[in-house]
N, C-alpha and C. Protein backbone atom coordinates (compact mmCIF):
# COMPACT_ATOMS: atom_id res chain seq x y z
N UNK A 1 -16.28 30.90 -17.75
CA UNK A 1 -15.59 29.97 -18.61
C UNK A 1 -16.18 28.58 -18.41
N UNK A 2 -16.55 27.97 -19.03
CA UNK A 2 -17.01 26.40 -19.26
C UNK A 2 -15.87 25.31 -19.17
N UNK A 3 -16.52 24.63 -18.06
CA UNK A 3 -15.41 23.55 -17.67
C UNK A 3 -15.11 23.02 -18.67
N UNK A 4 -13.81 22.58 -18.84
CA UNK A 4 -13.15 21.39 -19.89
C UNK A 4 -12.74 20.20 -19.06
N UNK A 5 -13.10 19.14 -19.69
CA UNK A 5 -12.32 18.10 -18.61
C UNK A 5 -10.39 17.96 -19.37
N UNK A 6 -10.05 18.23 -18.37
CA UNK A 6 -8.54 17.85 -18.99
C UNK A 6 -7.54 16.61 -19.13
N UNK A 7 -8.41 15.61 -18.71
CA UNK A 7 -7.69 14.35 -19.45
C UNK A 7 -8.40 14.15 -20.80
N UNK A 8 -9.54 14.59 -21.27
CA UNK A 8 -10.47 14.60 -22.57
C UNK A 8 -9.55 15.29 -23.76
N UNK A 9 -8.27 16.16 -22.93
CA UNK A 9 -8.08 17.17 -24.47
C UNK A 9 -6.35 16.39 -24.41
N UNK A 10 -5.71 15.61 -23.79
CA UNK A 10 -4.29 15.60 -23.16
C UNK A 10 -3.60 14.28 -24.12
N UNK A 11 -4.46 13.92 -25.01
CA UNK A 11 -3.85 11.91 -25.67
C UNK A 11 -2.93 13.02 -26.60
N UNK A 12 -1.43 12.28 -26.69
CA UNK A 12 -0.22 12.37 -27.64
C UNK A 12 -0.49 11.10 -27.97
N UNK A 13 0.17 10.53 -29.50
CA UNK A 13 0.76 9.36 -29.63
C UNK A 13 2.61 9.39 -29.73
N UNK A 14 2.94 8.41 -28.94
CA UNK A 14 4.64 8.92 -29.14
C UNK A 14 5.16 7.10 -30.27
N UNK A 15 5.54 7.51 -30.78
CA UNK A 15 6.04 6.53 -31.86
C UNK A 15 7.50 5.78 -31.29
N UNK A 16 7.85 5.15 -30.95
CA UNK A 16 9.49 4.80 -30.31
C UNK A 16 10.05 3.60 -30.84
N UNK A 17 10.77 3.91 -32.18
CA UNK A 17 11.46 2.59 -33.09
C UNK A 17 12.92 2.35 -31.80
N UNK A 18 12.72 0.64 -31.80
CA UNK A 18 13.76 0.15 -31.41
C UNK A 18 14.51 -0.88 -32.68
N UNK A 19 15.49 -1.46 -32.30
CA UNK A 19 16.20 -2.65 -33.12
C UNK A 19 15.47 -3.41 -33.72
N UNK A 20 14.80 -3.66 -34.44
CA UNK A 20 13.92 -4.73 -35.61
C UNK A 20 12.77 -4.72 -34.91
N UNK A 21 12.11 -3.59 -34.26
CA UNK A 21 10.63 -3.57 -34.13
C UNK A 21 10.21 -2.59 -33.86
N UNK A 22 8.94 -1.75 -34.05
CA UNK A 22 8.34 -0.84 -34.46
C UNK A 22 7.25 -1.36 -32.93
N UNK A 23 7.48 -0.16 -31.99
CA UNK A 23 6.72 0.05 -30.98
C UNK A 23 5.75 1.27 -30.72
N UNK A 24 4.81 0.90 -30.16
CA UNK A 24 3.87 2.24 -29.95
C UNK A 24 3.45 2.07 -28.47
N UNK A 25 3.24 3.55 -28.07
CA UNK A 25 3.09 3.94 -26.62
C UNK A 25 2.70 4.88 -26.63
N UNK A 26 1.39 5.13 -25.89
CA UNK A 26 0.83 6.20 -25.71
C UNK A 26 1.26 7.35 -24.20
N UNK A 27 1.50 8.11 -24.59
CA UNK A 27 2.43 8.86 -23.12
C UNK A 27 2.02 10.36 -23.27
N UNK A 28 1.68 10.77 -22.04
CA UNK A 28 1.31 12.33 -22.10
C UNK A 28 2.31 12.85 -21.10
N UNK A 29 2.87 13.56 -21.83
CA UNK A 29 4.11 14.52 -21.04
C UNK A 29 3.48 16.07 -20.06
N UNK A 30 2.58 16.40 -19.85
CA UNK A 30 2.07 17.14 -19.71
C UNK A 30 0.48 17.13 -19.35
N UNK A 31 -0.14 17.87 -18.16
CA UNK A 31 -1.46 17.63 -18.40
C UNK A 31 -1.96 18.91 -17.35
N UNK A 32 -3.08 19.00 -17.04
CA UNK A 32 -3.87 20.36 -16.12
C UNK A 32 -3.70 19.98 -14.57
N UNK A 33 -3.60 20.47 -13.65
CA UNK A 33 -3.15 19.98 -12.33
C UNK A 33 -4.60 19.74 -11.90
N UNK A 34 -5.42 20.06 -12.70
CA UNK A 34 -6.92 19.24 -11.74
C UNK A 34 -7.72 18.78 -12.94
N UNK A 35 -8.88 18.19 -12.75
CA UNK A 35 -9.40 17.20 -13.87
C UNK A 35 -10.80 18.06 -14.02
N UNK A 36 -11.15 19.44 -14.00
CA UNK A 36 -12.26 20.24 -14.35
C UNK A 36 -11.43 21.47 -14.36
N UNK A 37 -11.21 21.98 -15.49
CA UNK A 37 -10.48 22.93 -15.56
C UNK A 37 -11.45 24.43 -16.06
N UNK A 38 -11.32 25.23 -14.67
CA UNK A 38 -11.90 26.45 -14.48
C UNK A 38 -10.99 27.25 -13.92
N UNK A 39 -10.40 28.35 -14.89
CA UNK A 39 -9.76 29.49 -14.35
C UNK A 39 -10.30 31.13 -14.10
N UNK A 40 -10.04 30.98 -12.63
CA UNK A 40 -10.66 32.30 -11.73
C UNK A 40 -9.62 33.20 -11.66
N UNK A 41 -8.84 33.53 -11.95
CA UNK A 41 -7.69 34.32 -11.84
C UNK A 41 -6.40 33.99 -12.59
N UNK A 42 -6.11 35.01 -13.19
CA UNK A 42 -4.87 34.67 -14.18
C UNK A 42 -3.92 35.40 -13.76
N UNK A 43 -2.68 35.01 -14.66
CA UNK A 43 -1.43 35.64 -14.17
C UNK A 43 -0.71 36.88 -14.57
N UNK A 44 -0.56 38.03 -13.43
CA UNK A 44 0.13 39.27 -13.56
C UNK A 44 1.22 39.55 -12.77
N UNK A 45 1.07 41.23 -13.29
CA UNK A 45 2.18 41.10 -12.17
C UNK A 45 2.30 40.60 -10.04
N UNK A 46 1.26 40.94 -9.70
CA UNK A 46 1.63 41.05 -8.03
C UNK A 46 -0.01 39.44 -8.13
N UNK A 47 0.29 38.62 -8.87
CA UNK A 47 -0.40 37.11 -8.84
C UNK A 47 0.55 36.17 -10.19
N UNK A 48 1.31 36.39 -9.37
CA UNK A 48 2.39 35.32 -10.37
C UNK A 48 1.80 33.67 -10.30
N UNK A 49 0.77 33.42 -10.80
CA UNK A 49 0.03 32.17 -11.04
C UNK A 49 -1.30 31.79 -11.68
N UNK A 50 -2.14 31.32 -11.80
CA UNK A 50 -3.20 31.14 -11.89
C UNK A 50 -3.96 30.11 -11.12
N UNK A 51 -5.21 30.63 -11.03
CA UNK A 51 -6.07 29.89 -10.04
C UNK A 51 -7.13 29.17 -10.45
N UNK A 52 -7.11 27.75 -10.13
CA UNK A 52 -8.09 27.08 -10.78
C UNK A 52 -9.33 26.72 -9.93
N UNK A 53 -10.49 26.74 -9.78
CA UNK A 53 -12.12 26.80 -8.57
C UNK A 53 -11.82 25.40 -9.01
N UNK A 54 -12.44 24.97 -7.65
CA UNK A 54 -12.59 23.83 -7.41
C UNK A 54 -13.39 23.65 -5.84
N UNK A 55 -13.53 22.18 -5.36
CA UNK A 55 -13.75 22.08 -4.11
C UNK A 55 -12.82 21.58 -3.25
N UNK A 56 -12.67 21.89 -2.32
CA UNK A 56 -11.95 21.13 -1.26
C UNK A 56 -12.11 19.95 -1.19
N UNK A 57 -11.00 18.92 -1.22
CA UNK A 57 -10.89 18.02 -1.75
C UNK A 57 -10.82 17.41 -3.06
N UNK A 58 -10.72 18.26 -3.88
CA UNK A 58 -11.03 17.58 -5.28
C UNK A 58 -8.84 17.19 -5.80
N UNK A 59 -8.99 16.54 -6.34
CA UNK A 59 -7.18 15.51 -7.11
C UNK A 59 -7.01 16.96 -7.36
N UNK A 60 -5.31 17.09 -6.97
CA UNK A 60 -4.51 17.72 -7.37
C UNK A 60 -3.18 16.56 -8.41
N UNK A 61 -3.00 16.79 -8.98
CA UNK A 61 -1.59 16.63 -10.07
C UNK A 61 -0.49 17.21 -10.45
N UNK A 62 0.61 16.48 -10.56
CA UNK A 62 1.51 17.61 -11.00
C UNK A 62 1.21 17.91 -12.64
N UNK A 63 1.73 18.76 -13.12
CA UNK A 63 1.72 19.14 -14.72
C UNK A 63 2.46 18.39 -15.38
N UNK A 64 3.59 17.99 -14.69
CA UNK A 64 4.68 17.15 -15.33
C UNK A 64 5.45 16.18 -14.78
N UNK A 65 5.84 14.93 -15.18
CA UNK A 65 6.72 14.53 -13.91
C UNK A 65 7.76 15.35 -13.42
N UNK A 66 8.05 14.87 -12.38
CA UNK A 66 9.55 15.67 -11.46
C UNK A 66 9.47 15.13 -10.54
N UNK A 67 10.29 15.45 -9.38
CA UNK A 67 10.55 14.69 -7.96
C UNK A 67 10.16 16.07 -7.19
N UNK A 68 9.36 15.77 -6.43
CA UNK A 68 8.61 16.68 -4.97
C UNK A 68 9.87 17.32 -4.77
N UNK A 69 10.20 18.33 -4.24
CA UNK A 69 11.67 18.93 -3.71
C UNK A 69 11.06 19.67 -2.22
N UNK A 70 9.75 20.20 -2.03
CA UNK A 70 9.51 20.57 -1.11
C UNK A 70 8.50 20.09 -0.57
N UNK A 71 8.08 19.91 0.49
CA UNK A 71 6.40 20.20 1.26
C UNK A 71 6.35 20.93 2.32
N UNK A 72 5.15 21.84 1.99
CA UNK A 72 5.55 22.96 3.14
C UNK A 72 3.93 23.31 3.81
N UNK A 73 3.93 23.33 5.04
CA UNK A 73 2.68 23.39 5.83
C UNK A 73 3.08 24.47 6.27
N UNK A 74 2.30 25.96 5.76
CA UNK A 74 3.06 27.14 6.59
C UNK A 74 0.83 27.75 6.37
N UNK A 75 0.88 28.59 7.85
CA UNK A 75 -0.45 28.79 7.68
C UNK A 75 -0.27 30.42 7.13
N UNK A 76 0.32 30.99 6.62
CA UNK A 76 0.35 31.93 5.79
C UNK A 76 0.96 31.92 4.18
N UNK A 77 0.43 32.86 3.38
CA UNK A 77 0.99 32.97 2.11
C UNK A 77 -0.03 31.95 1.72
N UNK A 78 1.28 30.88 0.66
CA UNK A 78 0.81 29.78 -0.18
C UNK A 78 -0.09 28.58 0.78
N UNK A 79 0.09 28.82 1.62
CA UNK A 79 -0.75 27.91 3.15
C UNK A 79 0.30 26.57 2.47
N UNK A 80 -0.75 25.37 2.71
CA UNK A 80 0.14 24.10 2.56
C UNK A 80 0.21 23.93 0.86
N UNK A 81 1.67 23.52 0.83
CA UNK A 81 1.71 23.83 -1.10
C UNK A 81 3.22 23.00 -0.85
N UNK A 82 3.22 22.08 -2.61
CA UNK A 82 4.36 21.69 -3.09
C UNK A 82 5.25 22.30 -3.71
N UNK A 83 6.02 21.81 -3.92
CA UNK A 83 7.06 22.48 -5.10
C UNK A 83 7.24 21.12 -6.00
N UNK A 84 7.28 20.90 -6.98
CA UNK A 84 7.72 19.85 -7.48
C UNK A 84 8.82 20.06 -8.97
N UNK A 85 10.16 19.58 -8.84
CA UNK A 85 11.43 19.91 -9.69
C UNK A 85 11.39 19.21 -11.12
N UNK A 86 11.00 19.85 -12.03
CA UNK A 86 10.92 18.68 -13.27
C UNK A 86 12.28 19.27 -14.01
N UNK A 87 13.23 19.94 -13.62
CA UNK A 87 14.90 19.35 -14.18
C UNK A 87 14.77 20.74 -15.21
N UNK A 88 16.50 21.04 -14.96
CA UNK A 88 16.48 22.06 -16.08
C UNK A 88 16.09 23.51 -15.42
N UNK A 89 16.21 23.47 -14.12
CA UNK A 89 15.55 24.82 -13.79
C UNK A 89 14.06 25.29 -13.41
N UNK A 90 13.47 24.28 -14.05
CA UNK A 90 12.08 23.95 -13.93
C UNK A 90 11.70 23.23 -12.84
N UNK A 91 10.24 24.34 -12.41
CA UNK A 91 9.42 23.78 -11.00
C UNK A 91 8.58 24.43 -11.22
N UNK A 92 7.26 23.30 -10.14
CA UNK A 92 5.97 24.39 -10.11
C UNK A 92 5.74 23.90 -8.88
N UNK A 93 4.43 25.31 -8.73
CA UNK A 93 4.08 24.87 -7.65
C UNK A 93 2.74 24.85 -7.00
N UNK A 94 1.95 23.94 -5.97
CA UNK A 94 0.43 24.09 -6.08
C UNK A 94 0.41 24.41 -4.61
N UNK A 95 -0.19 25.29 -4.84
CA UNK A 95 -1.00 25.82 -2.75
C UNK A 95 -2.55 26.14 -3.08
N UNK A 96 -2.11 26.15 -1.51
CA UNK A 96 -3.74 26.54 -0.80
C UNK A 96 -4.43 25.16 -0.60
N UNK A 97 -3.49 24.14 -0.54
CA UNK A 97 -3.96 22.63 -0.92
C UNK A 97 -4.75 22.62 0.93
N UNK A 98 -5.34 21.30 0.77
CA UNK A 98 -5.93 21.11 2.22
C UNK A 98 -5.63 20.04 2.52
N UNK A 99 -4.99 18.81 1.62
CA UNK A 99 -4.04 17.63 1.92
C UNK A 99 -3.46 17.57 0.92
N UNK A 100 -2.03 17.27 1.75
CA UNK A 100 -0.43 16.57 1.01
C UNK A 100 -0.67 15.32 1.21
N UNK A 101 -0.26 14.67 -0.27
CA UNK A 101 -0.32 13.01 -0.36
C UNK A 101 1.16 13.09 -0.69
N UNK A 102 2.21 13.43 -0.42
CA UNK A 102 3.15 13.05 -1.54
C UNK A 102 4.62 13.88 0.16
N UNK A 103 5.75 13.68 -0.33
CA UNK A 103 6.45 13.90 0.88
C UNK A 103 7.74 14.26 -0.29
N UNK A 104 8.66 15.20 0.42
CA UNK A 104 9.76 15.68 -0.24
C UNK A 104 10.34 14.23 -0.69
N UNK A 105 11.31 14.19 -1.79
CA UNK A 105 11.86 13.21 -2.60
C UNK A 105 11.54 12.63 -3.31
N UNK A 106 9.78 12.86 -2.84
CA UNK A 106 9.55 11.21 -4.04
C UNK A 106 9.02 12.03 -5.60
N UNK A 107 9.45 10.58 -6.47
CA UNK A 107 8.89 10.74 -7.81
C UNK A 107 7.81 10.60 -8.22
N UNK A 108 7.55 11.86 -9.17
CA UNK A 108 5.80 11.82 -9.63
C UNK A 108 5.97 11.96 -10.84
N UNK A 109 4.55 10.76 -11.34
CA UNK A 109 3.90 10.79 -12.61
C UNK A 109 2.88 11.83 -12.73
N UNK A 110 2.33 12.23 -14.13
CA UNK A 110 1.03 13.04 -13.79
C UNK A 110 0.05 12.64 -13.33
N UNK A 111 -0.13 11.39 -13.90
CA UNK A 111 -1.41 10.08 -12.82
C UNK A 111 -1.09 10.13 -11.63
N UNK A 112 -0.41 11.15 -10.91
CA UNK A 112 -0.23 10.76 -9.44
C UNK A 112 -1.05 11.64 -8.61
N UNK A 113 -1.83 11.61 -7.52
CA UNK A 113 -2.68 12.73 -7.02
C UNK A 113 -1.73 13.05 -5.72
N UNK A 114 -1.26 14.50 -6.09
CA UNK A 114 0.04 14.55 -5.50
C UNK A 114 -0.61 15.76 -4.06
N UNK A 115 -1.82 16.05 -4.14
CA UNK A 115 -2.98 16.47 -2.83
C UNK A 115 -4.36 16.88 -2.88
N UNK A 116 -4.96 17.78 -2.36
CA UNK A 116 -6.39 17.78 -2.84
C UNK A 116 -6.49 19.43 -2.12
N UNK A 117 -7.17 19.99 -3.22
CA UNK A 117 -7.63 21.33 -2.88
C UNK A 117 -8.04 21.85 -2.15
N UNK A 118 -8.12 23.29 -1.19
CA UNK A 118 -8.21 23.34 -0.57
C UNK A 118 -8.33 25.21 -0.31
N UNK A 119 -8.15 25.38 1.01
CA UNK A 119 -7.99 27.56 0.61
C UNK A 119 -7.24 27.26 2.12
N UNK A 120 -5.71 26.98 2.21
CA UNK A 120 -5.28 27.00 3.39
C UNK A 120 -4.58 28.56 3.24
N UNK A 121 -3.50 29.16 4.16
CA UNK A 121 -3.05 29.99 3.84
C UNK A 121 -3.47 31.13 3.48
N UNK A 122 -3.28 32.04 2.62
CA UNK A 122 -4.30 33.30 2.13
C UNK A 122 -4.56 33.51 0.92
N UNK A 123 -5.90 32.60 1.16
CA UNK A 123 -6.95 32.41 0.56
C UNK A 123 -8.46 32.50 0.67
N UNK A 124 -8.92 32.95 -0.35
CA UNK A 124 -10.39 33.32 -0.17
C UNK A 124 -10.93 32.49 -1.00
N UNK A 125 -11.43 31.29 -0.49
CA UNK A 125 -12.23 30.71 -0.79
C UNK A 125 -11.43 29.53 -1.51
N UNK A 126 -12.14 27.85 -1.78
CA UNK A 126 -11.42 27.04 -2.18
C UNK A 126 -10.86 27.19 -3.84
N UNK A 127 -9.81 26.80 -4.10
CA UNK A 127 -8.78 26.78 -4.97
C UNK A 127 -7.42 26.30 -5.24
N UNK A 128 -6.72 26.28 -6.23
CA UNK A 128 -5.55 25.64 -6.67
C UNK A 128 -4.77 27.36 -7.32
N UNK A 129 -3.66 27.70 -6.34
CA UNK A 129 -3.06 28.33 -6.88
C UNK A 129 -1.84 27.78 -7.48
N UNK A 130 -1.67 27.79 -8.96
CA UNK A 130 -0.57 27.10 -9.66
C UNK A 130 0.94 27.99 -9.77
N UNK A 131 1.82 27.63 -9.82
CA UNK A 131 2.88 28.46 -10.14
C UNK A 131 3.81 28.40 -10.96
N UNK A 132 4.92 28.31 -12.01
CA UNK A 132 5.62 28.08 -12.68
C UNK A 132 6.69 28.90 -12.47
N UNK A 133 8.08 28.36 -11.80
CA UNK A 133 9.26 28.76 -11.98
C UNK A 133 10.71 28.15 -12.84
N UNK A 134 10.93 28.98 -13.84
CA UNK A 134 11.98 28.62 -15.01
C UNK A 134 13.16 29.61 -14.71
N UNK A 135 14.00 28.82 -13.82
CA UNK A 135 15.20 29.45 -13.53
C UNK A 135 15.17 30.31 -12.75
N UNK A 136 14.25 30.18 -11.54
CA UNK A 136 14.13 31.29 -10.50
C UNK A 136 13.18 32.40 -10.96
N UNK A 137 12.83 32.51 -12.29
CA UNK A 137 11.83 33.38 -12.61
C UNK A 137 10.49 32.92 -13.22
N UNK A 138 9.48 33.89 -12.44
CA UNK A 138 8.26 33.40 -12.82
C UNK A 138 7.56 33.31 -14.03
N UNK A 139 7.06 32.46 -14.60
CA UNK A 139 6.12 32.25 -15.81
C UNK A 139 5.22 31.70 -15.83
N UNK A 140 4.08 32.82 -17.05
CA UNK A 140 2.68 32.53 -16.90
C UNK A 140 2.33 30.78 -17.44
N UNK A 141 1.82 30.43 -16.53
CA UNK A 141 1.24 29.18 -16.83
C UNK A 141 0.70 28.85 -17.85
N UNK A 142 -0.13 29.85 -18.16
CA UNK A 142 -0.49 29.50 -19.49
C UNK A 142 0.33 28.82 -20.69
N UNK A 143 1.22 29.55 -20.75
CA UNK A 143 1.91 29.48 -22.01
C UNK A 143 2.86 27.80 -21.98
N UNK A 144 3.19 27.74 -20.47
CA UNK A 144 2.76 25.85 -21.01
C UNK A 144 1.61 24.99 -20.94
N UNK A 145 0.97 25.50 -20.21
CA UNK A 145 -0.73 24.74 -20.41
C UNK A 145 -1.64 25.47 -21.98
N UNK A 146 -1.31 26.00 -22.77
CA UNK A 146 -2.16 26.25 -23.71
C UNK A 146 -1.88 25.38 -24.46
N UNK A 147 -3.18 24.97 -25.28
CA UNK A 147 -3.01 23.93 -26.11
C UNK A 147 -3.24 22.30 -25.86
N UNK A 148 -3.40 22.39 -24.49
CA UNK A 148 -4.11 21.00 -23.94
C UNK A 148 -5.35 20.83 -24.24
């Protein structure tokens, strides 16, 4: 698959009338959790995520804003990985990271580099395993990242 850069495909214009003036603001609600978007593994049943190649070290992001709810340094499974709560039931989540910039509570923009890639945990080789949970149940990523 041929890299895309994903701030290149991500401009909305959002239009926002107030009281006797006509404002414009450009705002992206949504964007790719890394800025070269290459997917090595997609989502089934027993890989509830998708995996994006990268290098160790390269910006991690959240997809959406939300507030961090977890950080977890565990050297098995997801190895070191966030959770981050964007409301409504909605969370995702990024492992295999190799640094956490970001600490339970706080609020994130998507401009925020919330760690940097990595293959901690069990993993073969460096990557971003993404996750999407809507109400305790898992969903393919795709289907909110398509179309960026």
């Amino acid at each position: 698959m041929e890299a895309v850069s994903a701030l290149a495909t991500l401009s909305e214009e959002v239009v926002t009338l107030s009281p006797g003036a006509l404002a414009f603001t450009t705002e992206v609600s949504r964007r790719f959790p890394v800025d070269e978007v290459r997917v090595t593994q997609g989502y089934r049943p027993f890989h509830p995520g998708i995996d994006f190649d990268g290098q160790t070290g390269d910006p991690i992001y959240p997809i959406m804003k939300g507030k961090v709810e977890a950080v977890v340094f565990s050297r098995w499974d997801l190895g070191k990985h966030i959770i981050v709560n964007h409301g409504g039931g909605f969370k995702s989540v990024y492992a295999h990271l190799s640094k956490i910039e970001v600490s339970a509570g706080d609020e994130v923009k998507i401009d925020r580099q919330i760690g940097q890639m990595g293959a901690t945990g069990r993993a073969f080789g460096d990557h971003l395993h993404l996750e999407i949970i809507d109400n305790g149940r898992f969903l393919n990523p795709d289907t909110l990242l398509s179309g960026l």
